[in-house]
C-alpha atoms as a PDB file:
ATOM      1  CA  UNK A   1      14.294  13.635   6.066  1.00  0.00           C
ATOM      2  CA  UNK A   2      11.739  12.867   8.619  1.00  0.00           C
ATOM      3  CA  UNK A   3       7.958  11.306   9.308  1.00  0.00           C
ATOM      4  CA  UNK A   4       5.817  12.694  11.333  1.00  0.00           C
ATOM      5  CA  UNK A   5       2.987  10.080  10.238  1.00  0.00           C
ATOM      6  CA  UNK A   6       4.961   6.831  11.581  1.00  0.00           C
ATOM      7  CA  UNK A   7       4.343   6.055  15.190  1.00  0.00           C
ATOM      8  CA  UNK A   8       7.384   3.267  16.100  1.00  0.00           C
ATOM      9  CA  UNK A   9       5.003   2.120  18.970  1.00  0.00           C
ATOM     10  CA  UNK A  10       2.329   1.182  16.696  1.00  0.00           C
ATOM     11  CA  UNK A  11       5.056   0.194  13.849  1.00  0.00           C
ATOM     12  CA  UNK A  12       5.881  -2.320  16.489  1.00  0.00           C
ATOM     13  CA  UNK A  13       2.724  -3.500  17.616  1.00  0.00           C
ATOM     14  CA  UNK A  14       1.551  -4.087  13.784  1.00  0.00           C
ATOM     15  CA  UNK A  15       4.733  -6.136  12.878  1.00  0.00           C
ATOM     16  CA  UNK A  16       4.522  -7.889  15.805  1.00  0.00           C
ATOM     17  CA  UNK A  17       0.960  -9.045  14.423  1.00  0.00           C
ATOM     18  CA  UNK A  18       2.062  -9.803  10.868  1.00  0.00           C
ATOM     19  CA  UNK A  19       5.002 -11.808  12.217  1.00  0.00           C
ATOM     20  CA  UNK A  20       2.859 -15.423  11.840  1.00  0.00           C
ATOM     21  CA  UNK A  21       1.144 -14.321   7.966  1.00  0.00           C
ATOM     22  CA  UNK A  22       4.604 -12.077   7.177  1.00  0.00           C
ATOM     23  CA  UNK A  23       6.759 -15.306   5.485  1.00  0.00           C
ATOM     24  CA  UNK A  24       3.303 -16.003   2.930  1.00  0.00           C
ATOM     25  CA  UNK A  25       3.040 -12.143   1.617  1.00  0.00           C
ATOM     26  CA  UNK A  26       7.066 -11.684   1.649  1.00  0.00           C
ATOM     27  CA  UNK A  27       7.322 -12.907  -2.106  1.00  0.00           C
ATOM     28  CA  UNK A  28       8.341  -9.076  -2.909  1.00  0.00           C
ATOM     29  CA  UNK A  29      10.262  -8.435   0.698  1.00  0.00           C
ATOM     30  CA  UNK A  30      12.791 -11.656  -0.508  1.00  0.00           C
ATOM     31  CA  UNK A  31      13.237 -10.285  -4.270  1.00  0.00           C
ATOM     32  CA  UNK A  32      14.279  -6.908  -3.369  1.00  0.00           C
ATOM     33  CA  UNK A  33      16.762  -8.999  -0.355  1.00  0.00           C
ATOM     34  CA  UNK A  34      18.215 -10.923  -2.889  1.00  0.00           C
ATOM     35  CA  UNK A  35      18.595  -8.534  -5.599  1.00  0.00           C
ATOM     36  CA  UNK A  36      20.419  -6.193  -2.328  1.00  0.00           C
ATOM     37  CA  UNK A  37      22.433  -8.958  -1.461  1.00  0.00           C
ATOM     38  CA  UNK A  38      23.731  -8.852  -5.356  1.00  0.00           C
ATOM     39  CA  UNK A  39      24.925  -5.495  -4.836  1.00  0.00           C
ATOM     40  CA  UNK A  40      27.643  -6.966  -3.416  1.00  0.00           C
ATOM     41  CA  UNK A  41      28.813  -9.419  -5.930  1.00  0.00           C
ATOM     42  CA  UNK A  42      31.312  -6.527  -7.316  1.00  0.00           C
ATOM     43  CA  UNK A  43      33.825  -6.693  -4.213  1.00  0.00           C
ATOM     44  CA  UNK A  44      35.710  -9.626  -2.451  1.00  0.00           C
ATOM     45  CA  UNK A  45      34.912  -7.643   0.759  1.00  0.00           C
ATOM     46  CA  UNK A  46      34.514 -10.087   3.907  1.00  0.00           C
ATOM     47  CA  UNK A  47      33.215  -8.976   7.068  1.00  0.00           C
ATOM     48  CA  UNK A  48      33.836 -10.110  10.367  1.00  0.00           C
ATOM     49  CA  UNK A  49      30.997  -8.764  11.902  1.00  0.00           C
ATOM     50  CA  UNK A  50      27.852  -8.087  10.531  1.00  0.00           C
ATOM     51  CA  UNK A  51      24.358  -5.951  11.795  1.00  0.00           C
ATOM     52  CA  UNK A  52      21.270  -6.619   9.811  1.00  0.00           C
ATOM     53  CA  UNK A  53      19.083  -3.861  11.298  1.00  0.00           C
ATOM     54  CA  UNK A  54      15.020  -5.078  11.050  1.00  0.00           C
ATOM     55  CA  UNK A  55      15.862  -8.295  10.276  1.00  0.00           C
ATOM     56  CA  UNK A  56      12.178  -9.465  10.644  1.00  0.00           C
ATOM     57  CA  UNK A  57      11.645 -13.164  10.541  1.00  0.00           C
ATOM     58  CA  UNK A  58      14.906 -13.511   8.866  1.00  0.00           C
ATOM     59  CA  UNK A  59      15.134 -14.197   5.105  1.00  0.00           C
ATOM     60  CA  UNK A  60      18.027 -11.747   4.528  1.00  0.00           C
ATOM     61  CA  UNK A  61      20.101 -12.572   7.681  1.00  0.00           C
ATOM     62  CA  UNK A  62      19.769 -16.203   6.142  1.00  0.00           C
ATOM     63  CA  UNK A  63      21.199 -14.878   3.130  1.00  0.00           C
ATOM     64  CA  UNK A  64      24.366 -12.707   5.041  1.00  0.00           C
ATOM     65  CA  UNK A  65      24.677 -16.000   7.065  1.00  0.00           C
ATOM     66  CA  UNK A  66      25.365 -18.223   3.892  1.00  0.00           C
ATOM     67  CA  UNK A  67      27.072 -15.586   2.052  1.00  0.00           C
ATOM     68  CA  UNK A  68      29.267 -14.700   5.091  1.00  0.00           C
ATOM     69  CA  UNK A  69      29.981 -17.840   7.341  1.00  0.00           C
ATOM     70  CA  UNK A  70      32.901 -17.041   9.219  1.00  0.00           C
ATOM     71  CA  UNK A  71      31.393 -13.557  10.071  1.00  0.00           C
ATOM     72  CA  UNK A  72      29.757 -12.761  13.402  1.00  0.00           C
ATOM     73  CA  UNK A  73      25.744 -11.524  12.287  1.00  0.00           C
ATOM     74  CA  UNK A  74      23.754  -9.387  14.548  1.00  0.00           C
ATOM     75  CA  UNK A  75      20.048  -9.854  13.806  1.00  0.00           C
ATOM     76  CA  UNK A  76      18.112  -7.294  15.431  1.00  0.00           C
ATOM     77  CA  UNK A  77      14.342  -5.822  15.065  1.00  0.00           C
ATOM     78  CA  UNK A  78      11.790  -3.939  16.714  1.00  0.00           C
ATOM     79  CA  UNK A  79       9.021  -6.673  17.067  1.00  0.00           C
ATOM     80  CA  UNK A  80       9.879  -9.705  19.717  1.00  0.00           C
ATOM     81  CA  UNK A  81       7.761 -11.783  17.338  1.00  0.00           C
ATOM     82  CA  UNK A  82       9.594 -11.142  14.629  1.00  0.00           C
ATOM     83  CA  UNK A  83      12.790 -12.405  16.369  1.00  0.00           C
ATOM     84  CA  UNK A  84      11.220 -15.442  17.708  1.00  0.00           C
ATOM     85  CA  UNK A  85       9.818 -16.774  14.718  1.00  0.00           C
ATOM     86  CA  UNK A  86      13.264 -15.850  13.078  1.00  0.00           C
ATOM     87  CA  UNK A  87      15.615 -17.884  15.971  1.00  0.00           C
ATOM     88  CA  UNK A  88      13.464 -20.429  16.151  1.00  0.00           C
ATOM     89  CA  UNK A  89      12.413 -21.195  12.518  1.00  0.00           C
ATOM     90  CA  UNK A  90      16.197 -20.865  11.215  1.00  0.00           C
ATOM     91  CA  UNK A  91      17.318 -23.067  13.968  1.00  0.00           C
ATOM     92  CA  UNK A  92      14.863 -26.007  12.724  1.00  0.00           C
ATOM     93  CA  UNK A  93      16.332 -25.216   9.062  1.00  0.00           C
ATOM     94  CA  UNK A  94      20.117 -25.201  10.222  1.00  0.00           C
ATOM     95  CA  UNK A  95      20.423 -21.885   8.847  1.00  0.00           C
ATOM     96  CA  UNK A  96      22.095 -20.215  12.238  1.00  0.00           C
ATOM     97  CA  UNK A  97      25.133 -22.777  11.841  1.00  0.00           C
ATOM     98  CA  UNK A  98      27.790 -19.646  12.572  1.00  0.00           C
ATOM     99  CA  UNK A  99      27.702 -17.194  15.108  1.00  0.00           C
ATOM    100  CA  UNK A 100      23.984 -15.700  14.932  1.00  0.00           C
ATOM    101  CA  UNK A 101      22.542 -13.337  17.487  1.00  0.00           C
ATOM    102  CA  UNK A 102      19.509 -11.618  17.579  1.00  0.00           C
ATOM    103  CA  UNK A 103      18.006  -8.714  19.719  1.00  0.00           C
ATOM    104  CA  UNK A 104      15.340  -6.389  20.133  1.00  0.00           C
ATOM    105  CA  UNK A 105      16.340  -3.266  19.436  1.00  0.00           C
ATOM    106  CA  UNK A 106      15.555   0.377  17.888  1.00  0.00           C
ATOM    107  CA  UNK A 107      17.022   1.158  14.424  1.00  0.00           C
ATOM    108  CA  UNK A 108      16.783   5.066  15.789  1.00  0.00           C
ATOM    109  CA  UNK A 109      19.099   4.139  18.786  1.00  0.00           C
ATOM    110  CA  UNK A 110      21.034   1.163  18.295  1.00  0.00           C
ATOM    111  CA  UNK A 111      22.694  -0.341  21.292  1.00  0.00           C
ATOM    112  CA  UNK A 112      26.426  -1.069  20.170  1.00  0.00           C
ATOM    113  CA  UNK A 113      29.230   0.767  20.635  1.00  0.00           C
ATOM    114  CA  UNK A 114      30.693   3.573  17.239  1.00  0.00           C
ATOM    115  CA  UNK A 115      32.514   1.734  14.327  1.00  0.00           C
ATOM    116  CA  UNK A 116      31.568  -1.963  15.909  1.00  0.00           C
ATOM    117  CA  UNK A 117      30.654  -3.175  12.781  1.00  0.00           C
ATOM    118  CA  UNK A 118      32.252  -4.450   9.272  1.00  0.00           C
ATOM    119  CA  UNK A 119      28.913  -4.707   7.487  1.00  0.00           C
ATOM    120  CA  UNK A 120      25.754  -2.355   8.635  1.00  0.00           C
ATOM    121  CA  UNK A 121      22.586  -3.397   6.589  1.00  0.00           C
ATOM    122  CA  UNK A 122      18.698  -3.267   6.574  1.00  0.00           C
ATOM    123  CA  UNK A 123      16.032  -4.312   4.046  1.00  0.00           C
ATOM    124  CA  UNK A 124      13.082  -2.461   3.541  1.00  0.00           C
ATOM    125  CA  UNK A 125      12.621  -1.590   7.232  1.00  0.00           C
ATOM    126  CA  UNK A 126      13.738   2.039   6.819  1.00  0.00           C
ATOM    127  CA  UNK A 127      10.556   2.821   5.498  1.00  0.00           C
ATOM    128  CA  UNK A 128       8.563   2.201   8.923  1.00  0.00           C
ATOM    129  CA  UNK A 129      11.268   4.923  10.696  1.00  0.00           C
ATOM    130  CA  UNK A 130       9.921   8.002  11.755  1.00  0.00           C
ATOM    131  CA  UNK A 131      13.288   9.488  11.028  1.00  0.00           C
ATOM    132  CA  UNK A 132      15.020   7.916   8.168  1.00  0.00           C
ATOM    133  CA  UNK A 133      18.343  10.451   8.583  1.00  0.00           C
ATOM    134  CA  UNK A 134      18.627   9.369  11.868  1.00  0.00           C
ATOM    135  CA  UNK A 135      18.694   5.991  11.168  1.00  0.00           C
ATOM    136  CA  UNK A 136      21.085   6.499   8.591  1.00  0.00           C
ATOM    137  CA  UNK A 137      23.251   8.186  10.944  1.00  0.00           C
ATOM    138  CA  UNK A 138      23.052   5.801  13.256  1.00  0.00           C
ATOM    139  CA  UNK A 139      24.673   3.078  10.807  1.00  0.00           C
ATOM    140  CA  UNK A 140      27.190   5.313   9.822  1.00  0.00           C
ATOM    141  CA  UNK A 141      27.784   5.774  13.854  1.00  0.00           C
ATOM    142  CA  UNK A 142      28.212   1.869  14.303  1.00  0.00           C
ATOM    143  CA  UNK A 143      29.874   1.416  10.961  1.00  0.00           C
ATOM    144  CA  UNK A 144      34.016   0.390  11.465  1.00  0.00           C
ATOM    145  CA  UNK A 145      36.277   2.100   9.428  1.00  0.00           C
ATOM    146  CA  UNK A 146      36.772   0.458   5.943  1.00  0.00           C
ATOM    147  CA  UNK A 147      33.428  -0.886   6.136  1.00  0.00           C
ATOM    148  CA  UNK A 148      30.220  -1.113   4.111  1.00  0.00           C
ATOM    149  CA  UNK A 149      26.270   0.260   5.127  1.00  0.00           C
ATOM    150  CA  UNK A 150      23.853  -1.304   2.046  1.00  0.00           C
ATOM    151  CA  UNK A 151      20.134  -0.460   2.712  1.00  0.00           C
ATOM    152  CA  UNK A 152      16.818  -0.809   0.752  1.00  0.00           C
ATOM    153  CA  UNK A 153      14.098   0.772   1.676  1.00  0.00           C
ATOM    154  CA  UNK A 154      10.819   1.756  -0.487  1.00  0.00           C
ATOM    155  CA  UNK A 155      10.775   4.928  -3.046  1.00  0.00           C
ATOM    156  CA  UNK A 156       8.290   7.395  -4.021  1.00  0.00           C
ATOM    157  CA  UNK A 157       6.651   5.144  -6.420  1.00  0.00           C
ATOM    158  CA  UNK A 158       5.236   2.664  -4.041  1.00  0.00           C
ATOM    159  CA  UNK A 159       1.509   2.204  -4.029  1.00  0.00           C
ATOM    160  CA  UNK A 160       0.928   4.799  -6.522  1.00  0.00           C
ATOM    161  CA  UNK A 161      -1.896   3.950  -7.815  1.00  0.00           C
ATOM    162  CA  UNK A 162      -3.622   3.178  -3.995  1.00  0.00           C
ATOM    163  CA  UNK A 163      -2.725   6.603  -3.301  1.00  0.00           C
ATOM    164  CA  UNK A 164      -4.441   8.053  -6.029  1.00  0.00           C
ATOM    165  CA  UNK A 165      -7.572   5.796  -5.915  1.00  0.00           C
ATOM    166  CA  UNK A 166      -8.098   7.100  -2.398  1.00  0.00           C
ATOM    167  CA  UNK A 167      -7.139  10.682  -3.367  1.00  0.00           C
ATOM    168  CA  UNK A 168     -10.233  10.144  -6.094  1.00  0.00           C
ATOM    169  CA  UNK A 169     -12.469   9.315  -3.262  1.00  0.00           C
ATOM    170  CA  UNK A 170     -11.057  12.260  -0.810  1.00  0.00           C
ATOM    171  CA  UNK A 171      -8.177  14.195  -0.758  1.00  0.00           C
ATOM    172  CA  UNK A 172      -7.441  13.464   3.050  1.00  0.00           C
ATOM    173  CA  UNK A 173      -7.271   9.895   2.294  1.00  0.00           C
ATOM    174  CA  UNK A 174      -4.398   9.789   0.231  1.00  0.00           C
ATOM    175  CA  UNK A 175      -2.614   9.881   3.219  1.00  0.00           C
ATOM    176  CA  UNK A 176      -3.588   6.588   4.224  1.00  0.00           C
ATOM    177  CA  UNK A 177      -0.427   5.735   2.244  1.00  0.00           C
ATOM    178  CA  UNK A 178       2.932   6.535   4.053  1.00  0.00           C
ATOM    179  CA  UNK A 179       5.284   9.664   1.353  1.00  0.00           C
ATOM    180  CA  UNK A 180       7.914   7.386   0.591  1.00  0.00           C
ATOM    181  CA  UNK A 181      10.949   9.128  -0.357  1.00  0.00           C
ATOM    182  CA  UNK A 182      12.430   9.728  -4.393  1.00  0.00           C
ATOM    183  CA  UNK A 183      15.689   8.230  -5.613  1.00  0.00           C
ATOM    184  CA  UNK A 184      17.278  11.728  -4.873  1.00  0.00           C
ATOM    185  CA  UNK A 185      16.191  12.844  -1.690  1.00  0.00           C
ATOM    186  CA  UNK A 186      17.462   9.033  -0.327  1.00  0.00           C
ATOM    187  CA  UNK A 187      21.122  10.353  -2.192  1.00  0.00           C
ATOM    188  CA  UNK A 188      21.223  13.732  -0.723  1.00  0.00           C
ATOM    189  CA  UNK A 189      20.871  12.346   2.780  1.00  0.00           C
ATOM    190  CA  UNK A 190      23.254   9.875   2.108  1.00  0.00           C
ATOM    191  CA  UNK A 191      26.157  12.036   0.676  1.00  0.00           C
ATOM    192  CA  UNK A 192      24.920  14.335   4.043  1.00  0.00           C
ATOM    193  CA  UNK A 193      27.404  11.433   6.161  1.00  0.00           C
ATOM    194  CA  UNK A 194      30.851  11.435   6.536  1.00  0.00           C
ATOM    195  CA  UNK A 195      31.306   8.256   3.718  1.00  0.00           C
ATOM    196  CA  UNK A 196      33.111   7.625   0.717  1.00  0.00           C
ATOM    197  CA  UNK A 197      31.523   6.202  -3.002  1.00  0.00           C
ATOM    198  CA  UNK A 198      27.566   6.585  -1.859  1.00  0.00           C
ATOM    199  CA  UNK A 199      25.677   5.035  -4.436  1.00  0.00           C
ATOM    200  CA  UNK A 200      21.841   4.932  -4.918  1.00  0.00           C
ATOM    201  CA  UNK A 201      19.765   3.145  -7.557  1.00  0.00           C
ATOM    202  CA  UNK A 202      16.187   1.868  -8.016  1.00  0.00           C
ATOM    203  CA  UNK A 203      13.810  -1.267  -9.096  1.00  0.00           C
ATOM    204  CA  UNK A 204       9.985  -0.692  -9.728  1.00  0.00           C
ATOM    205  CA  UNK A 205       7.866  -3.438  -9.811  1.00  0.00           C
ATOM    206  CA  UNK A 206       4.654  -3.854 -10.942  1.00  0.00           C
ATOM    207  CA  UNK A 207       2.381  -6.357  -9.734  1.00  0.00           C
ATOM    208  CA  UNK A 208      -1.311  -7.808  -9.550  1.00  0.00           C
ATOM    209  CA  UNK A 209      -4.001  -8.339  -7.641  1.00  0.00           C
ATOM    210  CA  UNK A 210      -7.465  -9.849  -7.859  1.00  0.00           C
ATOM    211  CA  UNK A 211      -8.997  -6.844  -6.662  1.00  0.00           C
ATOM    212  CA  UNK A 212      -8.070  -4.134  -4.418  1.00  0.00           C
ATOM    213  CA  UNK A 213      -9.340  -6.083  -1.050  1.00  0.00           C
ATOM    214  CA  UNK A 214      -6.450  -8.425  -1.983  1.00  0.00           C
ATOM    215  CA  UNK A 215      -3.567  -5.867  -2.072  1.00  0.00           C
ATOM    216  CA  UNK A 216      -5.111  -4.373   1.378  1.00  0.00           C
ATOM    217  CA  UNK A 217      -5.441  -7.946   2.718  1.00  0.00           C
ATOM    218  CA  UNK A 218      -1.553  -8.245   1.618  1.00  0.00           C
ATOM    219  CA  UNK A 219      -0.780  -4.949   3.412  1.00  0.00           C
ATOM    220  CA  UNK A 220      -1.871  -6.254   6.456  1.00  0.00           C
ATOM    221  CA  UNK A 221      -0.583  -9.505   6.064  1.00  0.00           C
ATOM    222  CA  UNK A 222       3.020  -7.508   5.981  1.00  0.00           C
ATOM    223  CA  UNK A 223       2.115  -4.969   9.169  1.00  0.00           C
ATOM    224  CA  UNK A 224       2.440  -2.729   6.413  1.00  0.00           C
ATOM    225  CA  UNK A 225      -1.335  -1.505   7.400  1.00  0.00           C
ATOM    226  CA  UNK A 226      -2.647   2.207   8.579  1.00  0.00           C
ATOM    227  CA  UNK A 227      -2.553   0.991  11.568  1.00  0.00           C
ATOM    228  CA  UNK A 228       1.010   1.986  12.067  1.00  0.00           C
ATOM    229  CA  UNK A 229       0.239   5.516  10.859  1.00  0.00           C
ATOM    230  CA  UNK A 230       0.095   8.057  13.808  1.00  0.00           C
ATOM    231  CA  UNK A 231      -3.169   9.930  14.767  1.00  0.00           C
ATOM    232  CA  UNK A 232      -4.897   6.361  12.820  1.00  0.00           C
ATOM    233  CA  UNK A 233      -7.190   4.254  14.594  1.00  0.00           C
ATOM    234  CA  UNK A 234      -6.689   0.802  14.392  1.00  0.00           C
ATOM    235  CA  UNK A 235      -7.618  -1.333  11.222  1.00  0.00           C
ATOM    236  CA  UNK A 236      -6.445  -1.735   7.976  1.00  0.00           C
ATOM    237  CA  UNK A 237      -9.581   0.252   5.854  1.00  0.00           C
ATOM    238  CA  UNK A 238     -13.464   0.887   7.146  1.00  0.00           C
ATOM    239  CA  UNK A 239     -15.420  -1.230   5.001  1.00  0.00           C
ATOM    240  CA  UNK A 240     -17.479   1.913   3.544  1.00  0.00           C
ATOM    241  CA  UNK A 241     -14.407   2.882   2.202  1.00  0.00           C
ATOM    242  CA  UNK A 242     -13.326  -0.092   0.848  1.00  0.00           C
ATOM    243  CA  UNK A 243     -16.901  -0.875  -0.907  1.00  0.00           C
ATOM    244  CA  UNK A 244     -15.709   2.830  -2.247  1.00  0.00           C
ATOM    245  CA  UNK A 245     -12.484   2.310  -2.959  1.00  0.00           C
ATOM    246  CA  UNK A 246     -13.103  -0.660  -5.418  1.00  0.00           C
ATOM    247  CA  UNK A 247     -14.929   0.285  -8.024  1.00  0.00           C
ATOM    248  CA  UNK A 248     -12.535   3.267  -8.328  1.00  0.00           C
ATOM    249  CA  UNK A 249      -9.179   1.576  -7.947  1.00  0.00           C
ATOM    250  CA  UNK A 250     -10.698  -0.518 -10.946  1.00  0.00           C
ATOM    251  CA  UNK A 251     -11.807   2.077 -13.395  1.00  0.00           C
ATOM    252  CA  UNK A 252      -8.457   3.813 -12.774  1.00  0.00           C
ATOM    253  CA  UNK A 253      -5.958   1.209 -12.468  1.00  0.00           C
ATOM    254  CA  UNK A 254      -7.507  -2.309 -14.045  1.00  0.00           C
ATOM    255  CA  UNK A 255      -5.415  -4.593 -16.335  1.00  0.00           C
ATOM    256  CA  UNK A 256      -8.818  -4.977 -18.387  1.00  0.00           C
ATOM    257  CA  UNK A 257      -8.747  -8.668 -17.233  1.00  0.00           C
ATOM    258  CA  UNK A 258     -10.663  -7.722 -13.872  1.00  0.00           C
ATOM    259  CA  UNK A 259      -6.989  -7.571 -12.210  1.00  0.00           C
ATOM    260  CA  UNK A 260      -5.949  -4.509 -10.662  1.00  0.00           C
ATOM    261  CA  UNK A 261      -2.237  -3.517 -10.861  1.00  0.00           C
ATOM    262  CA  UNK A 262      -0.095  -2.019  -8.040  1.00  0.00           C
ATOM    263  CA  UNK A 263       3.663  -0.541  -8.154  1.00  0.00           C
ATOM    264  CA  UNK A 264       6.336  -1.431  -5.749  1.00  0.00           C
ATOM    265  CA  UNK A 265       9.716   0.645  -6.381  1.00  0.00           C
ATOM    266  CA  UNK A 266      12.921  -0.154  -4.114  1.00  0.00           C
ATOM    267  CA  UNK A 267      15.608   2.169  -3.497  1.00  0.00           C
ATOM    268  CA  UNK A 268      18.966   0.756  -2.569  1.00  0.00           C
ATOM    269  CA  UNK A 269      21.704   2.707  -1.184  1.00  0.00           C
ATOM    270  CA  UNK A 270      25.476   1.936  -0.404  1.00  0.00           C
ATOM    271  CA  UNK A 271      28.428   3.693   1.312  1.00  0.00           C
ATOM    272  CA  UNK A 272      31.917   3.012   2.737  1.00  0.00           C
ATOM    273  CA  UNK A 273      33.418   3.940   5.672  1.00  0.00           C
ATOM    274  CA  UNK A 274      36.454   4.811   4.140  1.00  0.00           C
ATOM    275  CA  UNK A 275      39.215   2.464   3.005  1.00  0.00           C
ATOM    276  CA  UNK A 276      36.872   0.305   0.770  1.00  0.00           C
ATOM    277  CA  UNK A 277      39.910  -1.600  -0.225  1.00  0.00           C
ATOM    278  CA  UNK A 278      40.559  -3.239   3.523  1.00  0.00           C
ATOM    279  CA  UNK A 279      40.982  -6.965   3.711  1.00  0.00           C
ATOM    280  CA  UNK A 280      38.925  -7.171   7.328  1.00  0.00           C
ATOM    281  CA  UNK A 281      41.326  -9.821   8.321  1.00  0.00           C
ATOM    282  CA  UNK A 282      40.875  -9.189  12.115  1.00  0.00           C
ATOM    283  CA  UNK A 283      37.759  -9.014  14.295  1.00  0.00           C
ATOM    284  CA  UNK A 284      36.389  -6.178  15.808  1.00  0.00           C
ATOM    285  CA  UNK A 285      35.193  -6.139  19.293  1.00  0.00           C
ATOM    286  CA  UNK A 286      31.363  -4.918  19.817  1.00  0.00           C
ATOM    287  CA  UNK A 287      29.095  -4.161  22.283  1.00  0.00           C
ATOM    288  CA  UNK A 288      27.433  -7.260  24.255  1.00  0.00           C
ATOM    289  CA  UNK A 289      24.394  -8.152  23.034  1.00  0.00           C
ATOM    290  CA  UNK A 290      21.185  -6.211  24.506  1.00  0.00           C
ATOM    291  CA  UNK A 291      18.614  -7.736  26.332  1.00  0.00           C
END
């Protein structure tokens, strides 16, 4: 499983953009972390340690911190901004009352030594990874025996109708919008890893916009623009093909109220180590934390 259209320098550069306008498009990003976080709810497992891997500026790690206070939590995420707005915003809210660290860091290469970790996570930040397998291998690498990986990440569904509204204008453009993966291609590379009990299951959402400028303004509100595509220029959308795009997206995919609709769908995934039943009484040693 692997995408040749994400470039993780310009991933990086675009979320490090967004970081100031991410927290006021987020409204989705903190559903699907919540509704993750509830995946949980089944077990009385308690980590010691904790990674949250694209933490961004840190709604779910404020949710693993609450959830988990005695545990060590490893923020990390490819955009400095990102981080900064995370320490220092959760520091004026007392959220980072435990044992919080944060680092810049690659989710492709992570910098901490194999099974170093309780709890490996990530929220919807595997979509923007060039090679999605890898990063799942990666948490499995880091992942200590007995412990848990949880992930979200975006499925097939996403941006649907987008995709087709620019397919209607050209064929090439439909690839303005990144292939997110289906429900069972995100299982088979899953049950690929050495892990016990992987589980995968899905949400779609459907929501609405004024018009289709909005949902592109939103997009790039989140970093979640073509910009991070590889081989794109920078820029969300040319204007000619926005002036294009919305009469179309509207003819093909209006509520008949002069809305528009679009359709989010989240795929969450879960594995164990092995030894699900552990009681993680002691704490595991990890690698220092990168610079």
């Amino acid at each position: 499983m692997q995408d040749d259209h994400i470039s993780s320098s310009k991933v990086r550069r675009a979320f490090g953009r967004s970081a100031a306008s991410y927290d006021g498009h987020a409204v989705l990003q903190r559903e699907v972390a919540d509704r993750l976080l509830a995946h949980m709810e089944f077990t009385k497992f308690r980590p010691k340690t904790i990674l949250d891997i694209g933490s961004g500026t840190g709604y779910f790690t404020s949710l693993l911190r609450r959830r988990f206070r005695r545990a060590t939590v490893h923020a990390i995420d490819i955009a400095m901004p990102m981080l900064t707005l995370a320490r220092q915003g959760g520091a004026k809210r007392g959220l980072w009352s435990g044992k919080t660290l944060f680092a810049q860091a690659d989710s492709l290469d992570l910098p901490y030594r194999d099974g170093g970790f309780d709890l490996v996570c990530s929220n919807l930040a595997m979509q923007w990874v060039a090679e999605p397998g890898r990063m799942l291998a990666e948490m499995r690498r880091v992942l200590a025996p007995g412990g848990l990986m949880i992930f979200s990440t975006f499925g097939r569904r996403t941006l649907a109708e987008l995709r087709q509204s620019l397919a209607s204008i050209h064929p090439s453009k439909a690839g303005l919008v990144l292939p997110f993966p289906d429900v069972t291609t995100l299982g088979n590379s899953l049950m690929e890893l050495p892990v016990e009990l992987p589980v995968t299951d899905s949400d779609v959402f459907t929501l609405s916009y004024p018009n289709a400028m909005a949902l592109l303004r939103e997009l790039k509100g989140l970093g979640a623009s073509a910009s991070a595509i590889a081989h794109r220029p920078g820029g969300l959308y040319g204007r000619a093909l926005i002036r294009q795009l919305e009469p179309i997206y509207q003819a093909e995919h209006g509520m008949g109220d002069g809305r528009i609709r679009a359709t989010f769908e989240a795929l969450y995934g879960q594995a164990w180590h092995a030894e699900q039943s552990k009681s993680f009484e002691r704490v595991i040693p990890i690698a220092p934390e990168p610079v």
